[in-house]
PDB file of N, CA and C in Angstrom:
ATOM      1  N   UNK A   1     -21.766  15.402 -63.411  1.00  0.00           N
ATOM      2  CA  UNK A   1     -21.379  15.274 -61.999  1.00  0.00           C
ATOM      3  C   UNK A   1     -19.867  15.207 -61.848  1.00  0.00           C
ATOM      4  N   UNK A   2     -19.227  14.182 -62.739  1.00  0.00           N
ATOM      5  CA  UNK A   2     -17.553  13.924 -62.337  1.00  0.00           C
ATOM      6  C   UNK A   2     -17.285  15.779 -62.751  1.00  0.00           C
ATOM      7  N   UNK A   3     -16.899  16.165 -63.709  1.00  0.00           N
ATOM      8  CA  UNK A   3     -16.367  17.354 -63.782  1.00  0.00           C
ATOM      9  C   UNK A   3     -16.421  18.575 -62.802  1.00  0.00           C
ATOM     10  N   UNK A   4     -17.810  18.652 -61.761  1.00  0.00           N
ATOM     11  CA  UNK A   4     -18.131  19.295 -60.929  1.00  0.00           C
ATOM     12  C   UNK A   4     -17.643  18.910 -59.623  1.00  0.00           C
ATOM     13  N   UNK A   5     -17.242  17.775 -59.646  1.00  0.00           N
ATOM     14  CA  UNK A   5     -16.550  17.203 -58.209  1.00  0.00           C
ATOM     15  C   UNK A   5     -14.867  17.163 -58.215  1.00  0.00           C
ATOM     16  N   UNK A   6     -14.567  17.422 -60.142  1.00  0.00           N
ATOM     17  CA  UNK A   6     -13.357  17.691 -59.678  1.00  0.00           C
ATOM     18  C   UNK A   6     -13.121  19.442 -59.784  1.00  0.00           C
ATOM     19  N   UNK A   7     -13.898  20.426 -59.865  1.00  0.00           N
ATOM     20  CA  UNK A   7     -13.738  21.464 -59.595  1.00  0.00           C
ATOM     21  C   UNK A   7     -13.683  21.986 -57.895  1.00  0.00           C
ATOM     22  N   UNK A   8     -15.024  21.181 -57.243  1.00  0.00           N
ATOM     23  CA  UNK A   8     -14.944  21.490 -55.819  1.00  0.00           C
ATOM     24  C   UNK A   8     -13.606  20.915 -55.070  1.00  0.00           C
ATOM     25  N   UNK A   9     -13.342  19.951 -55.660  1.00  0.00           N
ATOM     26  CA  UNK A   9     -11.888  19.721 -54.888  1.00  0.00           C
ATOM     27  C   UNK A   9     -11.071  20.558 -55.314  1.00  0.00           C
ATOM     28  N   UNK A  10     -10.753  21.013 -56.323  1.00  0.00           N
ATOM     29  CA  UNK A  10      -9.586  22.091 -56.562  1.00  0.00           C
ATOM     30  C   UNK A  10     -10.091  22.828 -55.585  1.00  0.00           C
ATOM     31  N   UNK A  11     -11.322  23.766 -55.468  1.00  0.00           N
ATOM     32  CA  UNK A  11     -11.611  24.556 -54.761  1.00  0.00           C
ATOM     33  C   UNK A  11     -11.274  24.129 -53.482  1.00  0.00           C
ATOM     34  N   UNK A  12     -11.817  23.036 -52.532  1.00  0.00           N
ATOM     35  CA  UNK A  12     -11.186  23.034 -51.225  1.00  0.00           C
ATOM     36  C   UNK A  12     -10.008  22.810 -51.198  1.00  0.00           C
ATOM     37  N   UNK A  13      -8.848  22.316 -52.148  1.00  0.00           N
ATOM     38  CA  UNK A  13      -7.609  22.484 -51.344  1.00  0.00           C
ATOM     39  C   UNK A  13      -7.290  23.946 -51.722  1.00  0.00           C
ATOM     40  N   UNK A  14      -7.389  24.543 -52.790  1.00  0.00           N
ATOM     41  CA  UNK A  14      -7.413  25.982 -52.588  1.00  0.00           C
ATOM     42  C   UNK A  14      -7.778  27.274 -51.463  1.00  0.00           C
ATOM     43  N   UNK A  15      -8.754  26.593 -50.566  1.00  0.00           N
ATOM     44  CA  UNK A  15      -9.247  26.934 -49.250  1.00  0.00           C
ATOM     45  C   UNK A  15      -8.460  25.970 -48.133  1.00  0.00           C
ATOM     46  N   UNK A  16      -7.902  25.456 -48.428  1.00  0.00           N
ATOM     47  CA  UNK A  16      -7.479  24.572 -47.922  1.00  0.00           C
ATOM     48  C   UNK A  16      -5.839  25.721 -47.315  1.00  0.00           C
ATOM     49  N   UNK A  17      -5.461  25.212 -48.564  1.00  0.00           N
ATOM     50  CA  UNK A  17      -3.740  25.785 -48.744  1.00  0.00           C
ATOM     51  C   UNK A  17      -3.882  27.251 -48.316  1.00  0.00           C
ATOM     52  N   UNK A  18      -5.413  28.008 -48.627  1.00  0.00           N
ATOM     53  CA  UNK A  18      -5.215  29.732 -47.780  1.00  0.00           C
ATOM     54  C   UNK A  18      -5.339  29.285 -46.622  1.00  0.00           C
ATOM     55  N   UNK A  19      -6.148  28.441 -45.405  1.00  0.00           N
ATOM     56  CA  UNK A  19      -6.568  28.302 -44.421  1.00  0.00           C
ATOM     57  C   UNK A  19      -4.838  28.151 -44.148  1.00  0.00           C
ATOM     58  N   UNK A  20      -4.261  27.057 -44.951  1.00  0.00           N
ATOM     59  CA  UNK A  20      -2.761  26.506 -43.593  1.00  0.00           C
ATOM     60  C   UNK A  20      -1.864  28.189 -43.301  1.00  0.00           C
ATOM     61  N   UNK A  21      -1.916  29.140 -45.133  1.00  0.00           N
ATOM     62  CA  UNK A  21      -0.949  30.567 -45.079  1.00  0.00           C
ATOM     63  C   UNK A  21      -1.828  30.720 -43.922  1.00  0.00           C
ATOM     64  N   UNK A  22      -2.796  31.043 -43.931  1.00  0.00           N
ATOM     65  CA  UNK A  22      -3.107  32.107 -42.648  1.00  0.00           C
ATOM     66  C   UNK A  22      -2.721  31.454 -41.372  1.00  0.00           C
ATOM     67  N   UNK A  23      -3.238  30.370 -40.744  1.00  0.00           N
ATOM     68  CA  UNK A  23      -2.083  29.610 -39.667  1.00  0.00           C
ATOM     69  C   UNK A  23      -1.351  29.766 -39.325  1.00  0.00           C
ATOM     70  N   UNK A  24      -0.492  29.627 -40.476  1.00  0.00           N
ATOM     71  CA  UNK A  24       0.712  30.167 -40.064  1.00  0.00           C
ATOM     72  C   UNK A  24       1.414  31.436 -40.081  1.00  0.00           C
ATOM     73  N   UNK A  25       0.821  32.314 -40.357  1.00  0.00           N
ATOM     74  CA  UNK A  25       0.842  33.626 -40.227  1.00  0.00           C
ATOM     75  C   UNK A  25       0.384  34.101 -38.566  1.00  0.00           C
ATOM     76  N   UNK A  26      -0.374  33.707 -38.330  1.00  0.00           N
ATOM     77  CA  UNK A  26      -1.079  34.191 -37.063  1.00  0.00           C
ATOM     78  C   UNK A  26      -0.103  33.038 -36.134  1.00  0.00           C
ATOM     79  N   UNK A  27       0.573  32.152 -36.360  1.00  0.00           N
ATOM     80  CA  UNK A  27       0.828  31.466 -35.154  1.00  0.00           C
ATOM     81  C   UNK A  27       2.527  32.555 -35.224  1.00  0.00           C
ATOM     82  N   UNK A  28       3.375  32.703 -36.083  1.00  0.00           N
ATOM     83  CA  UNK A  28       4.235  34.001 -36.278  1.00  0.00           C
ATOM     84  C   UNK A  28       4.015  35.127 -36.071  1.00  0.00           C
ATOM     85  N   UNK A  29       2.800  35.067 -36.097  1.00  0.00           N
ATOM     86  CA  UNK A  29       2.909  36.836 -35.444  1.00  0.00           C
ATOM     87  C   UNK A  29       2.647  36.655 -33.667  1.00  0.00           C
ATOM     88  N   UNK A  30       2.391  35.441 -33.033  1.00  0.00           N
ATOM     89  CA  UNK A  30       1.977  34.992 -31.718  1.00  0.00           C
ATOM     90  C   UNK A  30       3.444  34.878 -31.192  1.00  0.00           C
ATOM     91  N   UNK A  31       4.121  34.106 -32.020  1.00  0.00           N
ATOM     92  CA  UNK A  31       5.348  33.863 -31.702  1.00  0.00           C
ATOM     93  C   UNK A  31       6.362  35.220 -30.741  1.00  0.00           C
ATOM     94  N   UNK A  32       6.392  35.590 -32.253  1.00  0.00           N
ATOM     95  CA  UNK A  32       6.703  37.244 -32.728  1.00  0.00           C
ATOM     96  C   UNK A  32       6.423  37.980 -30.985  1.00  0.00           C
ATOM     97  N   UNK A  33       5.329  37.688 -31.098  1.00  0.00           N
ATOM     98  CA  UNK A  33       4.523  38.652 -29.656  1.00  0.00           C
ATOM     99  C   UNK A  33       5.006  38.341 -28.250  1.00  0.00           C
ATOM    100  N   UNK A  34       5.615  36.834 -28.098  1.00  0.00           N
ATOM    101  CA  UNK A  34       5.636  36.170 -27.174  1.00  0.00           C
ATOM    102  C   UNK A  34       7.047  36.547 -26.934  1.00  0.00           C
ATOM    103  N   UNK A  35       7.755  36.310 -28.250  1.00  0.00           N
ATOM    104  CA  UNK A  35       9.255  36.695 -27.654  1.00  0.00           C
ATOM    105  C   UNK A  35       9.624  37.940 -27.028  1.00  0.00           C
ATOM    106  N   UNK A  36       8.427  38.741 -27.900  1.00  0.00           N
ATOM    107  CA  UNK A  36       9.032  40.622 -27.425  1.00  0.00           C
ATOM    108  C   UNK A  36       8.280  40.912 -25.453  1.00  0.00           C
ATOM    109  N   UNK A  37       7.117  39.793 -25.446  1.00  0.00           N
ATOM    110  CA  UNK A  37       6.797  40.135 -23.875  1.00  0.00           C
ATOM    111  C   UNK A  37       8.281  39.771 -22.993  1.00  0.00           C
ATOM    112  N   UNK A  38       8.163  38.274 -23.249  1.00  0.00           N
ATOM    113  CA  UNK A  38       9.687  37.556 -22.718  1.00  0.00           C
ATOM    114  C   UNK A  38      10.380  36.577 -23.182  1.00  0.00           C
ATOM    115  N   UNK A  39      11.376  36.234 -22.635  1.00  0.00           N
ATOM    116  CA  UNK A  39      12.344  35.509 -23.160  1.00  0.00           C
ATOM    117  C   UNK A  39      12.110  34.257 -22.342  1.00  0.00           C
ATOM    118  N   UNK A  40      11.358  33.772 -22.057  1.00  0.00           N
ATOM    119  CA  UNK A  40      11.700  32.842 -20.954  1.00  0.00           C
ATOM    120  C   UNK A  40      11.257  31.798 -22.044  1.00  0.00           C
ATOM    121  N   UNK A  41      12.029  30.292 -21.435  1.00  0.00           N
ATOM    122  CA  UNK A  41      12.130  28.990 -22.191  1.00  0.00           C
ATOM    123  C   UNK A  41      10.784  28.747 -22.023  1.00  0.00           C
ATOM    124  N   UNK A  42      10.361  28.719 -21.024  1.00  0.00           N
ATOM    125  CA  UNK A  42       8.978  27.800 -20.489  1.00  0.00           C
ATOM    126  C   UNK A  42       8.079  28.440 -21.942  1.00  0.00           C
ATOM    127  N   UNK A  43       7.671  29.723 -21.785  1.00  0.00           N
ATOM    128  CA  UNK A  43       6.982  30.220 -22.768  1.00  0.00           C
ATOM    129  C   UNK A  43       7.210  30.040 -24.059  1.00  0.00           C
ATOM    130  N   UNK A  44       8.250  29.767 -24.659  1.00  0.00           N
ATOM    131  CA  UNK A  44       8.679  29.416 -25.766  1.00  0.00           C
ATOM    132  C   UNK A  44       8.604  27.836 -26.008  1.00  0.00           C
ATOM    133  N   UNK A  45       9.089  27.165 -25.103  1.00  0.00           N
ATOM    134  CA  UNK A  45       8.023  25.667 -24.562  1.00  0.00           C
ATOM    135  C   UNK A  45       6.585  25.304 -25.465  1.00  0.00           C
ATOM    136  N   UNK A  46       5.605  26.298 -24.327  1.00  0.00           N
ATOM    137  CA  UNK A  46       4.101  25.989 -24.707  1.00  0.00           C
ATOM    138  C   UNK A  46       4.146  26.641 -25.956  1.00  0.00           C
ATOM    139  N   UNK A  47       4.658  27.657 -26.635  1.00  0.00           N
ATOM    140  CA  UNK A  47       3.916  27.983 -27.650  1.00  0.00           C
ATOM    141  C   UNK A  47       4.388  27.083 -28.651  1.00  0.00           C
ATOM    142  N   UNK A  48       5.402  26.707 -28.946  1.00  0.00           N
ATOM    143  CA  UNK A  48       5.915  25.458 -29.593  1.00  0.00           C
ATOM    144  C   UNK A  48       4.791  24.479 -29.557  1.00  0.00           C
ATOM    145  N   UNK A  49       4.491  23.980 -28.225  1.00  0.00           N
ATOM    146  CA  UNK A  49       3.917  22.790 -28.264  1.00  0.00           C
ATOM    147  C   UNK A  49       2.664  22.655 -29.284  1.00  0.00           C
ATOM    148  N   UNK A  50       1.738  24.209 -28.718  1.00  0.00           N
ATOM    149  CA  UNK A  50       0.589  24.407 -29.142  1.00  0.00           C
ATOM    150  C   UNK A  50       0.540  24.482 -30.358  1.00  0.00           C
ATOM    151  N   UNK A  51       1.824  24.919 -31.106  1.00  0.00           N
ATOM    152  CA  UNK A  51       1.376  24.944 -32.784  1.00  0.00           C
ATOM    153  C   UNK A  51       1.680  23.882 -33.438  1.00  0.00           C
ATOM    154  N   UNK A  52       2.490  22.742 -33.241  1.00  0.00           N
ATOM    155  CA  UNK A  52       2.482  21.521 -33.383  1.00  0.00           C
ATOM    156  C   UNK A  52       1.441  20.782 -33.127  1.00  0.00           C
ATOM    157  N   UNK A  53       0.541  21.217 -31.915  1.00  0.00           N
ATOM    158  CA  UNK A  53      -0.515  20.739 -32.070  1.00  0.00           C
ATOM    159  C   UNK A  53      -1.530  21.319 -33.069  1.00  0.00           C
ATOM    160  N   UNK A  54      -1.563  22.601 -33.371  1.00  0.00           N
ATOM    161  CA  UNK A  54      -2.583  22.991 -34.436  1.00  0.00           C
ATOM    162  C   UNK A  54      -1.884  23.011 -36.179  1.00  0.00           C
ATOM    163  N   UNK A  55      -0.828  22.847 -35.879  1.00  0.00           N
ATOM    164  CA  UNK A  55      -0.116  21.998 -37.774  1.00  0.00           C
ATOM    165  C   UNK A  55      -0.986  20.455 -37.806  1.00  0.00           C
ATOM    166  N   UNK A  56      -1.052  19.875 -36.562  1.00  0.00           N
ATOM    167  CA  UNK A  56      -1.164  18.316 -36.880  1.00  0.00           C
ATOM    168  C   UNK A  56      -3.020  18.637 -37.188  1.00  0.00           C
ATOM    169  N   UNK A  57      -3.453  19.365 -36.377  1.00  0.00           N
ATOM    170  CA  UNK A  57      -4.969  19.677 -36.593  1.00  0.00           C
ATOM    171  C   UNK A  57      -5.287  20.184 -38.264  1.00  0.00           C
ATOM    172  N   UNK A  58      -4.505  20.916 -38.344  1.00  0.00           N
ATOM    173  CA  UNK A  58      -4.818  21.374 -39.674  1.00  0.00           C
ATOM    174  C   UNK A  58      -4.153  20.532 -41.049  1.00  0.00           C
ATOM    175  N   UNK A  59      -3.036  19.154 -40.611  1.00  0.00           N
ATOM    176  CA  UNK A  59      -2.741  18.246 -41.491  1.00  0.00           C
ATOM    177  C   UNK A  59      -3.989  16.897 -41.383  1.00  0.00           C
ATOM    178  N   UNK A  60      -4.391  16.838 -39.881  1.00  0.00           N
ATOM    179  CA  UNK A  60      -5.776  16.199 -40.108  1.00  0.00           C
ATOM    180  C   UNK A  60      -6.862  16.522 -41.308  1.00  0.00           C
ATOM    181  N   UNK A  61      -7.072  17.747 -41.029  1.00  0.00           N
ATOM    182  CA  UNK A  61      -8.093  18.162 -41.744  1.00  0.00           C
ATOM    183  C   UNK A  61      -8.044  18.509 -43.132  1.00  0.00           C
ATOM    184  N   UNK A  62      -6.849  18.494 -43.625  1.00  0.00           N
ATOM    185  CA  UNK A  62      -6.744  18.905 -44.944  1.00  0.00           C
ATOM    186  C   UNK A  62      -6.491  17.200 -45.805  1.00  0.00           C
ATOM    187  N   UNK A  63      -5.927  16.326 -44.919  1.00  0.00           N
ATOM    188  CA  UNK A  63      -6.216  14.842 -45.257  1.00  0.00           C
ATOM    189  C   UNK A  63      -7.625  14.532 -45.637  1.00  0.00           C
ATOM    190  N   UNK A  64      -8.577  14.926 -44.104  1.00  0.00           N
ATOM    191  CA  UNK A  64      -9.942  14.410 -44.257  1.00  0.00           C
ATOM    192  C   UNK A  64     -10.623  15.510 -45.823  1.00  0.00           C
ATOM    193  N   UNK A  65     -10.027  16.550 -46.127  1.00  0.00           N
ATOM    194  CA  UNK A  65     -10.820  17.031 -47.451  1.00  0.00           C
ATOM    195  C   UNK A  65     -10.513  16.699 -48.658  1.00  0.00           C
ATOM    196  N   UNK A  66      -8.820  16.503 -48.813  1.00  0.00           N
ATOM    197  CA  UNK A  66      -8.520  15.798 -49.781  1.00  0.00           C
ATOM    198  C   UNK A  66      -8.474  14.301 -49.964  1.00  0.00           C
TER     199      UNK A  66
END
């Protein structure tokens, strides 16, 4: 049993650590998207906000697996 429980944990932070690259890939390419529609602060505002909120979601969750 111990040897098999420390393989699945390698494995989830390994799923873990691809889940945060991709995150943050897709919240950069949102970014990316947002600046080329417009320039305006407000918009650059919320999208800020929102990925700070989904870093802290995804530092929740990678706490609760490891």
């Amino acid at each position: 049993m111990r040897p098999y429980m420390e393989i699945s944990r390698r494995s989830y932070r390994r799923l873990a650590f691809a889940g945060v690259e991709l995150t943050a890939r897709a919240m950069t390419q949102s970014i990316r998207q947002t600046r080329q529609r417009r320039d305006n602060v407000g918009v650059e505002a919320s999208v800020m906000k929102s990925i700070s909120q989904g870093v802290r979601r995804v530092a929740h969750t990678l706490l609760y697996i490891l």
